[in-house]
N, C-alpha and C. Protein backbone atom coordinates (compact mmCIF):
# COMPACT_ATOMS: atom_id res chain seq x y z
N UNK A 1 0.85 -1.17 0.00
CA UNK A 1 0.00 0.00 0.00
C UNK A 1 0.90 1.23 0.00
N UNK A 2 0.71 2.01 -1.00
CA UNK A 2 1.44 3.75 -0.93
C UNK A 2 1.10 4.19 0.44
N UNK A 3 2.07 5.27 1.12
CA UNK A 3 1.60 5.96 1.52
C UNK A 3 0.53 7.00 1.42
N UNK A 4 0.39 7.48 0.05
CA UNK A 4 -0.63 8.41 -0.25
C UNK A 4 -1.98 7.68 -0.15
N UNK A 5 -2.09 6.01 -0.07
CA UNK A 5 -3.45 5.39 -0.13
C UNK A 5 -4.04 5.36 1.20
N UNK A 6 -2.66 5.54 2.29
CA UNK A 6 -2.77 5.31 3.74
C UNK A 6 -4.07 6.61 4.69
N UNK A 7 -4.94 6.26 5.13
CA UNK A 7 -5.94 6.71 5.76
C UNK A 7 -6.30 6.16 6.77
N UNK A 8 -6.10 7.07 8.19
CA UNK A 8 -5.82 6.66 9.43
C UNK A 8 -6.70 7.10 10.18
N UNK A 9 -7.51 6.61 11.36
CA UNK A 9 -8.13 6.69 11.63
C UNK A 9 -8.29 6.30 13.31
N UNK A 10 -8.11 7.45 14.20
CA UNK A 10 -7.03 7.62 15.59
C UNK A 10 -8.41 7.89 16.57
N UNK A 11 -8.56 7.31 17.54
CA UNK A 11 -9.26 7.68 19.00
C UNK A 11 -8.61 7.68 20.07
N UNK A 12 -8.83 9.21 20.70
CA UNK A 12 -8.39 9.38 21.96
C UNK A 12 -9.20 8.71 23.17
N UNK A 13 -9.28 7.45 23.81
CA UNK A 13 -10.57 7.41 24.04
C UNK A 13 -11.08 8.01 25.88
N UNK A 14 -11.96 8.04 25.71
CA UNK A 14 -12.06 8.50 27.50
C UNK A 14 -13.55 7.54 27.66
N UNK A 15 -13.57 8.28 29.33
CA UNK A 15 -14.96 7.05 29.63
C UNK A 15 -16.01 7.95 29.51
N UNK A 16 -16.40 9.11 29.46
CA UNK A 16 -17.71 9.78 28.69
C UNK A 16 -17.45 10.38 27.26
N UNK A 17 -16.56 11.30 26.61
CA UNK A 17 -16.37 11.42 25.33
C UNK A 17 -15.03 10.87 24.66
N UNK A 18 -14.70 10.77 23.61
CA UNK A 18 -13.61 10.65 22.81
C UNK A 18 -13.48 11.72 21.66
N UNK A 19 -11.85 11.58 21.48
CA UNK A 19 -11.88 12.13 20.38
C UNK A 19 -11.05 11.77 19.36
N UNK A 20 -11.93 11.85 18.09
CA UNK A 20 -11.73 11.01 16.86
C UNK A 20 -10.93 12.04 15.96
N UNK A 21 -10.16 11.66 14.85
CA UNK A 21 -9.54 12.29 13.77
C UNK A 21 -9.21 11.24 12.75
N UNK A 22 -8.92 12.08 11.30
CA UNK A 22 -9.49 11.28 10.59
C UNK A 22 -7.81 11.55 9.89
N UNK A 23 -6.91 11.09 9.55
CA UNK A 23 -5.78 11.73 9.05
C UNK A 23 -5.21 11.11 7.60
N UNK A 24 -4.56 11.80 6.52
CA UNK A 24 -3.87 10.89 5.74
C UNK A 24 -2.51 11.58 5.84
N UNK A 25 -1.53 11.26 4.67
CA UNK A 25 -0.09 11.90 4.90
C UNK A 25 -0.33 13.43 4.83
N UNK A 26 -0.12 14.16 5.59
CA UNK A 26 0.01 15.46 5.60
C UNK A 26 -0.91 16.18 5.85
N UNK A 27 -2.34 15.81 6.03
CA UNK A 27 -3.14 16.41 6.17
C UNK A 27 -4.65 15.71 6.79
N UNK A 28 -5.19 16.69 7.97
CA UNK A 28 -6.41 16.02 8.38
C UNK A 28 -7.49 16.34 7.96
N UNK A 29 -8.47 15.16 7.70
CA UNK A 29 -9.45 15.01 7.18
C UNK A 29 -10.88 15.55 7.62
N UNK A 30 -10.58 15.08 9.20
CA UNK A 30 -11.98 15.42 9.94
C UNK A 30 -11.05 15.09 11.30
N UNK A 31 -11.89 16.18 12.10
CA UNK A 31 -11.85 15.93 13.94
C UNK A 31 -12.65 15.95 14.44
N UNK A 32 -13.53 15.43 15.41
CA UNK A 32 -14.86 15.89 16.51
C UNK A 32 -14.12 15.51 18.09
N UNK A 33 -14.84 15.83 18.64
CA UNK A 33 -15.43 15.37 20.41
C UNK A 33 -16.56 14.69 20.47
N UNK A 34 -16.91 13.24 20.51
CA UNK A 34 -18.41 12.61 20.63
C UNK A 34 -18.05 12.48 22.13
N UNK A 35 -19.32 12.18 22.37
CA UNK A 35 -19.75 11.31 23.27
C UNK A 35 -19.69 9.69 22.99
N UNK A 36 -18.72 9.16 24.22
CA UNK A 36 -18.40 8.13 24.15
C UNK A 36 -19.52 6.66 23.61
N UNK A 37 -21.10 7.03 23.81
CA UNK A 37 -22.23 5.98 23.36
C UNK A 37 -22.37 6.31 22.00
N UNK A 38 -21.90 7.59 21.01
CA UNK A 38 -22.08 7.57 20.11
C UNK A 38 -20.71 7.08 19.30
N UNK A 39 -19.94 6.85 19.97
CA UNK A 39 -18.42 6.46 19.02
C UNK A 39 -18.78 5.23 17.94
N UNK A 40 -19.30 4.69 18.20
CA UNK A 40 -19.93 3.12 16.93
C UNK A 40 -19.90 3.90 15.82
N UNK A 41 -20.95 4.99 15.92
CA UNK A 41 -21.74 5.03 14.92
C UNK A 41 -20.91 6.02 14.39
N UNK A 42 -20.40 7.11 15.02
CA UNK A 42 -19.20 8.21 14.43
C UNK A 42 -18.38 7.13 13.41
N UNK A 43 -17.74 6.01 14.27
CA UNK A 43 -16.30 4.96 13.33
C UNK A 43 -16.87 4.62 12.21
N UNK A 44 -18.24 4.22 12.68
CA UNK A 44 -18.97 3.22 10.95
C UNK A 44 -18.68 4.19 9.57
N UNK A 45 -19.55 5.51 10.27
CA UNK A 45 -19.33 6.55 9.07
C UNK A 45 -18.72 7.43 8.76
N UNK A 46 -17.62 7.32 9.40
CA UNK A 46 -16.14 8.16 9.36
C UNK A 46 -15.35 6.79 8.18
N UNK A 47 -15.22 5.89 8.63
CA UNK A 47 -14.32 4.46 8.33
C UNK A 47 -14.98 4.40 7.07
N UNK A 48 -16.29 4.61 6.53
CA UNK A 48 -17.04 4.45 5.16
C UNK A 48 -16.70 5.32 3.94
N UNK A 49 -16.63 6.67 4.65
CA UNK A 49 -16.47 8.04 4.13
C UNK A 49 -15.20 8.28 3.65
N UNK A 50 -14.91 8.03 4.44
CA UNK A 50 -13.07 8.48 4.50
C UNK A 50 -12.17 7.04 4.14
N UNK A 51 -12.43 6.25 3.82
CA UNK A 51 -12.11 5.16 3.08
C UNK A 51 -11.00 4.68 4.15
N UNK A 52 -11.39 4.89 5.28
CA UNK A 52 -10.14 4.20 6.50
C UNK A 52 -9.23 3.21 6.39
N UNK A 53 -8.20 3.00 6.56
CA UNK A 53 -7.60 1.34 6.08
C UNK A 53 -6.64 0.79 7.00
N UNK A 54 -6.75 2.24 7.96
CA UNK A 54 -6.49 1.01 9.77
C UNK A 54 -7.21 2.22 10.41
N UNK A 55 -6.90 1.61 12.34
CA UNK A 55 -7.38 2.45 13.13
C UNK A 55 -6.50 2.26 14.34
N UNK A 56 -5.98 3.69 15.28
CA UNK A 56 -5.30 3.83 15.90
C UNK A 56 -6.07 3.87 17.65
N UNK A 57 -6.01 3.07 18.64
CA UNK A 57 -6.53 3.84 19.58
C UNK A 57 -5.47 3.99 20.92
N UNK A 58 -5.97 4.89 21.63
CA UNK A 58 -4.67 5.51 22.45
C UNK A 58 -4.64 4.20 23.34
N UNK A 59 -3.77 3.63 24.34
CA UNK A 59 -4.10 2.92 25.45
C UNK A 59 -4.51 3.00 26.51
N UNK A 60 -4.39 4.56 27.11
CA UNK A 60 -5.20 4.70 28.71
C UNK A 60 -6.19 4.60 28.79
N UNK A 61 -6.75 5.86 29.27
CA UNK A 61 -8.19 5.63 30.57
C UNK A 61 -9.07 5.14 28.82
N UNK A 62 -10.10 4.21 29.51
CA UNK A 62 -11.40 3.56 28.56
C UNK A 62 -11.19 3.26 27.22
N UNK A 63 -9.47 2.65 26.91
CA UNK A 63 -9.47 1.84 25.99
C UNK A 63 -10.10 0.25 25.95
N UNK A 64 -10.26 -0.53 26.87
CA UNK A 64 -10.95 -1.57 26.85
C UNK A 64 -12.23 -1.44 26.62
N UNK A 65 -12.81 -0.46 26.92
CA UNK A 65 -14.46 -0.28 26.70
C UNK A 65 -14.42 -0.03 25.47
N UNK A 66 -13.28 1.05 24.78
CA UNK A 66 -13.72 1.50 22.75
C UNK A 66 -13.20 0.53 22.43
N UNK A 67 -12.50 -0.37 22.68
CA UNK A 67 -12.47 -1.74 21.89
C UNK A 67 -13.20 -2.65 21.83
N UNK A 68 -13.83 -3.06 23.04
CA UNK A 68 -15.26 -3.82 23.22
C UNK A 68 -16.16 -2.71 22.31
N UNK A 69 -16.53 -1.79 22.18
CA UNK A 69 -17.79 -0.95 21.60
C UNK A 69 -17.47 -1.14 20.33
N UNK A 70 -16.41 -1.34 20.17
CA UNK A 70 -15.67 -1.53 18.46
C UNK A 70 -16.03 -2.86 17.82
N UNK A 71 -16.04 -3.83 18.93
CA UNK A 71 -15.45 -4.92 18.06
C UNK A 71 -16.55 -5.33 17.28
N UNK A 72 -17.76 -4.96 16.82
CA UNK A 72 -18.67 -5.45 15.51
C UNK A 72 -18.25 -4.48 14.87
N UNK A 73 -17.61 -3.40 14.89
CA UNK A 73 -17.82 -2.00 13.81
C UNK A 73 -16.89 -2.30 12.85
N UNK A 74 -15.73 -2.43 13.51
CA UNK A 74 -14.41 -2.21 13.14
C UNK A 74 -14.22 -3.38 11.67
N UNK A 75 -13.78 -3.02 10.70
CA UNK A 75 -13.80 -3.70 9.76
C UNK A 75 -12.10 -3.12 8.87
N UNK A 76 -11.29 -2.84 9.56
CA UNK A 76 -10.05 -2.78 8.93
C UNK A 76 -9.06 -2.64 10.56
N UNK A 77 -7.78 -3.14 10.35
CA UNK A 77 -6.64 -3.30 10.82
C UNK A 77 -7.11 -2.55 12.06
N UNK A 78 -6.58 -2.80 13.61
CA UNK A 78 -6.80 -1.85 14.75
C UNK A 78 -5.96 -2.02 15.55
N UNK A 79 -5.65 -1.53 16.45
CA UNK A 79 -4.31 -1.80 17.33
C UNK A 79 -4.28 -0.57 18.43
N UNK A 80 -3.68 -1.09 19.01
CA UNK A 80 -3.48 0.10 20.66
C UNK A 80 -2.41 0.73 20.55
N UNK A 81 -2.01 2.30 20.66
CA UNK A 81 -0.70 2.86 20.27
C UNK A 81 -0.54 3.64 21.71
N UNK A 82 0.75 3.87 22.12
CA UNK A 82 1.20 4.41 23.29
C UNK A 82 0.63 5.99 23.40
N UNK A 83 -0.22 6.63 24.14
CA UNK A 83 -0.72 7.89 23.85
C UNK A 83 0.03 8.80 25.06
N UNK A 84 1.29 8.51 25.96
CA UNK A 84 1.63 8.81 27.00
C UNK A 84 2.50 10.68 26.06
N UNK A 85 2.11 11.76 27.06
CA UNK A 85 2.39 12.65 26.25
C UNK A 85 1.85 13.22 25.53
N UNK A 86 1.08 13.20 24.60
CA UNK A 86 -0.22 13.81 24.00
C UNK A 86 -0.69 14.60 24.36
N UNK A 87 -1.54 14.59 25.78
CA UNK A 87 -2.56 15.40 25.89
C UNK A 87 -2.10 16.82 25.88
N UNK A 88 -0.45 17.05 26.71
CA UNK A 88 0.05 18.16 26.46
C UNK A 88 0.57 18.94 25.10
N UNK A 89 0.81 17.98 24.39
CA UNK A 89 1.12 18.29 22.59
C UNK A 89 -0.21 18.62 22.09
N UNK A 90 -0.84 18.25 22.55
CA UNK A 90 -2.42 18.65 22.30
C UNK A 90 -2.99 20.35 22.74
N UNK A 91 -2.38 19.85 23.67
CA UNK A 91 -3.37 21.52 24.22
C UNK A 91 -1.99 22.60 23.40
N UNK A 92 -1.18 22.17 23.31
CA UNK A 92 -0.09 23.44 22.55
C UNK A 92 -0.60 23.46 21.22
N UNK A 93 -1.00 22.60 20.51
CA UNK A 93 -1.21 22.64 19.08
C UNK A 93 -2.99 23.35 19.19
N UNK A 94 -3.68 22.80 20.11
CA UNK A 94 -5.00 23.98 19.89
C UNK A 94 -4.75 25.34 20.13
N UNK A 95 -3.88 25.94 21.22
CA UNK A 95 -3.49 26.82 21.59
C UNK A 95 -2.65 27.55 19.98
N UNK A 96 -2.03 27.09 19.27
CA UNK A 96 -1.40 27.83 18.39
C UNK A 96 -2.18 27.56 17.05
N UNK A 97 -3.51 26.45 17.23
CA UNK A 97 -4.75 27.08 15.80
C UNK A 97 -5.65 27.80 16.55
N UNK A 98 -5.74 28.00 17.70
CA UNK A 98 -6.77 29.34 18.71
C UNK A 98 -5.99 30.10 19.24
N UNK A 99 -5.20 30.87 18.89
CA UNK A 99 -4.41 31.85 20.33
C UNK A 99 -5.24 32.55 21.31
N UNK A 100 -5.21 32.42 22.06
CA UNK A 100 -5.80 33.26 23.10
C UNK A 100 -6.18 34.57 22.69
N UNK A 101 -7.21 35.24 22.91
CA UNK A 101 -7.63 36.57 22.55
C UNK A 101 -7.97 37.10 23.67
N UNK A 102 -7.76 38.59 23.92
CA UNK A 102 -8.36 40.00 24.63
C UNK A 102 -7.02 39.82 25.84
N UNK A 103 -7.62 39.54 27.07
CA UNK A 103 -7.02 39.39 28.56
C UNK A 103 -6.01 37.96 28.60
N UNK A 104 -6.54 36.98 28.03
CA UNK A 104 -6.32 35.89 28.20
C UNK A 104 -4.49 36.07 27.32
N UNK A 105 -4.48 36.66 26.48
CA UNK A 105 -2.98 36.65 25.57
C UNK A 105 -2.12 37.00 26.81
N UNK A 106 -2.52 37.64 27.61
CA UNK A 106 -1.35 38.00 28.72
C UNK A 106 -0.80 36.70 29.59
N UNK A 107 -1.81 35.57 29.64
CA UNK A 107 -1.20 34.92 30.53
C UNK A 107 -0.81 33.76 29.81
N UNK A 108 0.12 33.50 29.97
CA UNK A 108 1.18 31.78 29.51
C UNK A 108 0.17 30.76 29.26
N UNK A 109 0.30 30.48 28.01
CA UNK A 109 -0.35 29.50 27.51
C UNK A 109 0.05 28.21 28.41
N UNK A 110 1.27 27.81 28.84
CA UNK A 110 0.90 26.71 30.02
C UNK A 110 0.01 26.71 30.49
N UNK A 111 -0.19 27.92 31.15
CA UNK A 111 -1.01 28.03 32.42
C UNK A 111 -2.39 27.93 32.36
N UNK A 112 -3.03 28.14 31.06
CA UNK A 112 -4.23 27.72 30.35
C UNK A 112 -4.58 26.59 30.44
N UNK A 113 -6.11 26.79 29.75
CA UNK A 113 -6.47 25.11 29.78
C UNK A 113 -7.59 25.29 28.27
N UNK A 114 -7.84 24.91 27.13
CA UNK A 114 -9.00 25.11 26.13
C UNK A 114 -10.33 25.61 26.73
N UNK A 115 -10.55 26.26 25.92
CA UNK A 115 -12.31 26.89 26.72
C UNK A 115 -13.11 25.43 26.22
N UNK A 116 -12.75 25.01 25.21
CA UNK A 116 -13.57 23.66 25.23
C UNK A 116 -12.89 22.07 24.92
N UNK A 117 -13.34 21.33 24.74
CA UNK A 117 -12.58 19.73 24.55
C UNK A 117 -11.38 19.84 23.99
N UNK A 118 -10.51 19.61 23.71
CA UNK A 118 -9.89 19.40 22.86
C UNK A 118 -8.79 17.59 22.47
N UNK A 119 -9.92 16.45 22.85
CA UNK A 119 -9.31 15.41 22.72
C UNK A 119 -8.97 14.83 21.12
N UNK A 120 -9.62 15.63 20.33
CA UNK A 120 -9.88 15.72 18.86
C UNK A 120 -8.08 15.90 18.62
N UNK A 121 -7.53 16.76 18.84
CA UNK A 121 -6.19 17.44 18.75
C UNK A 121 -5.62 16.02 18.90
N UNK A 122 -5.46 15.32 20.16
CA UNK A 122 -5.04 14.12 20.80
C UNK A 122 -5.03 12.88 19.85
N UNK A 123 -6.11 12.70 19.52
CA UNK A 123 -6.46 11.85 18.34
C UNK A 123 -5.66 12.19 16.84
N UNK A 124 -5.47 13.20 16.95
CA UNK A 124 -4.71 13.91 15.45
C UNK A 124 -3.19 13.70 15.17
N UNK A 125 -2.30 13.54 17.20
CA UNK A 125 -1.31 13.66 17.24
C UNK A 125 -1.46 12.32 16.56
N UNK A 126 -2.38 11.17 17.48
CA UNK A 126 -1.84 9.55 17.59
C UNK A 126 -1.81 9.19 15.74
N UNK A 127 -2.50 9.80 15.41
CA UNK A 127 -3.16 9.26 13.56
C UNK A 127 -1.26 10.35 13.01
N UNK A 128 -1.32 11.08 12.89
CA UNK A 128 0.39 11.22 12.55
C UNK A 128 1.06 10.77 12.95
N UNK A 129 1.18 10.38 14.02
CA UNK A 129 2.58 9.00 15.24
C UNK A 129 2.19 7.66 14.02
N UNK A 130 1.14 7.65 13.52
CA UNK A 130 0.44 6.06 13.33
C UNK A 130 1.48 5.91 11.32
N UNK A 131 0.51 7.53 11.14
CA UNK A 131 1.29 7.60 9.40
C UNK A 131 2.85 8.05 9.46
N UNK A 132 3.61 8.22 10.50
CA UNK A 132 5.06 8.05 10.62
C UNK A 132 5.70 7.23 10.15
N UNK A 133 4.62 5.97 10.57
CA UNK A 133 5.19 5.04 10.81
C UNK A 133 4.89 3.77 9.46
N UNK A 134 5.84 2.41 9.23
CA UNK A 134 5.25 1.59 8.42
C UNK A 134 3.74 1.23 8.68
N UNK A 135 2.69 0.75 7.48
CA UNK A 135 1.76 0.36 8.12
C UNK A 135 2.05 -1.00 8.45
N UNK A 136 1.31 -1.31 9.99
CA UNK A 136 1.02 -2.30 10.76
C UNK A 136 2.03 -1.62 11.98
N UNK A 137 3.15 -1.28 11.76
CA UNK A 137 4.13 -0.93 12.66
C UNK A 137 3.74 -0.55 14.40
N UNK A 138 4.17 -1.01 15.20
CA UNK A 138 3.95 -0.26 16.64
C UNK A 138 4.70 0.71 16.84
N UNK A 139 4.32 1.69 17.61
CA UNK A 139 4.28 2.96 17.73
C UNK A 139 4.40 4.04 19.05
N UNK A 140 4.84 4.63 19.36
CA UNK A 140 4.69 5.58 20.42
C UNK A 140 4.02 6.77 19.99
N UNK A 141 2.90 7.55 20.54
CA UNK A 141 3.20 8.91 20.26
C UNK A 141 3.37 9.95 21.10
N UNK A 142 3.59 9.50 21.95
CA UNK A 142 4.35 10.69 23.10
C UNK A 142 5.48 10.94 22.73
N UNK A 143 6.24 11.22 23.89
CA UNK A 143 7.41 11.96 23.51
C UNK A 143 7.39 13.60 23.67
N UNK A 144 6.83 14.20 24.84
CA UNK A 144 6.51 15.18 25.41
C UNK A 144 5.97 15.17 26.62
């Protein structure tokens, strides 16, 4: 398989929402925040749409549950990838496609937190850690 055919397909997962991204080489496709009872039905028609041809999910908190919720959906390649690190590569990368506006620019983006979800970001890092890499390959995507 080319890389250019490669279409990845990454969950951050948690135990009330996740967040999904949809990635190929260089560029993302789609991101949301669901709610974790709707993730089935997000994968079916994300994985249909977007012509998916694996799927990445992080390993911590409520990966055993999106794999159990998965396992009738899932209909291409899946695997557990190291998500240790992320969440902070995450909030820097929303932080620099949202910069802070008015009062808020004054104070250190560390010290922030997103005005809303941002596990979508998370999911975006793991689906680029995933197309880094050969397909099937295991993976880290921390490293922060």
């Amino acid at each position: 398989m080319s890389a250019a055919a490669r279409v990845v397909l990454a969950i951050d997962p948690g135990r009330h929402k996740c967040g999904v991204a949809v990635c190929a080489p260089g560029r993302v496709l789609a991101r949301r925040v669901v709610a974790a009872p709707d993730l089935a039905a997000l994968v079916r028609d994300w994985t249909d749409r977007y012509a998916v041809t694996e799927v990445v999910i992080g390993d911590r908190t409520g990966a055993a549950d999106v794999v159990r919720a998965l396992a009738g959906v899932l209909r291409v390649p899946h695997r557990l990838v190291d998500e240790a690190g992320t969440t902070l590569r995450a909030r820097a990368r929303y932080f620099a496609e949202h910069p802070p506006r008015g009062w808020r620019r004054l104070i250190p983006r560390s010290l922030q937190t997103p005005p809303e979800a941002y596990d979508d970001y998370v999911a975006v890092l793991l689906a680029e850690a995933a197309l880094a890499q050969p397909p099937g390959a295991g993976h880290g995507a921390g490293g922060g």
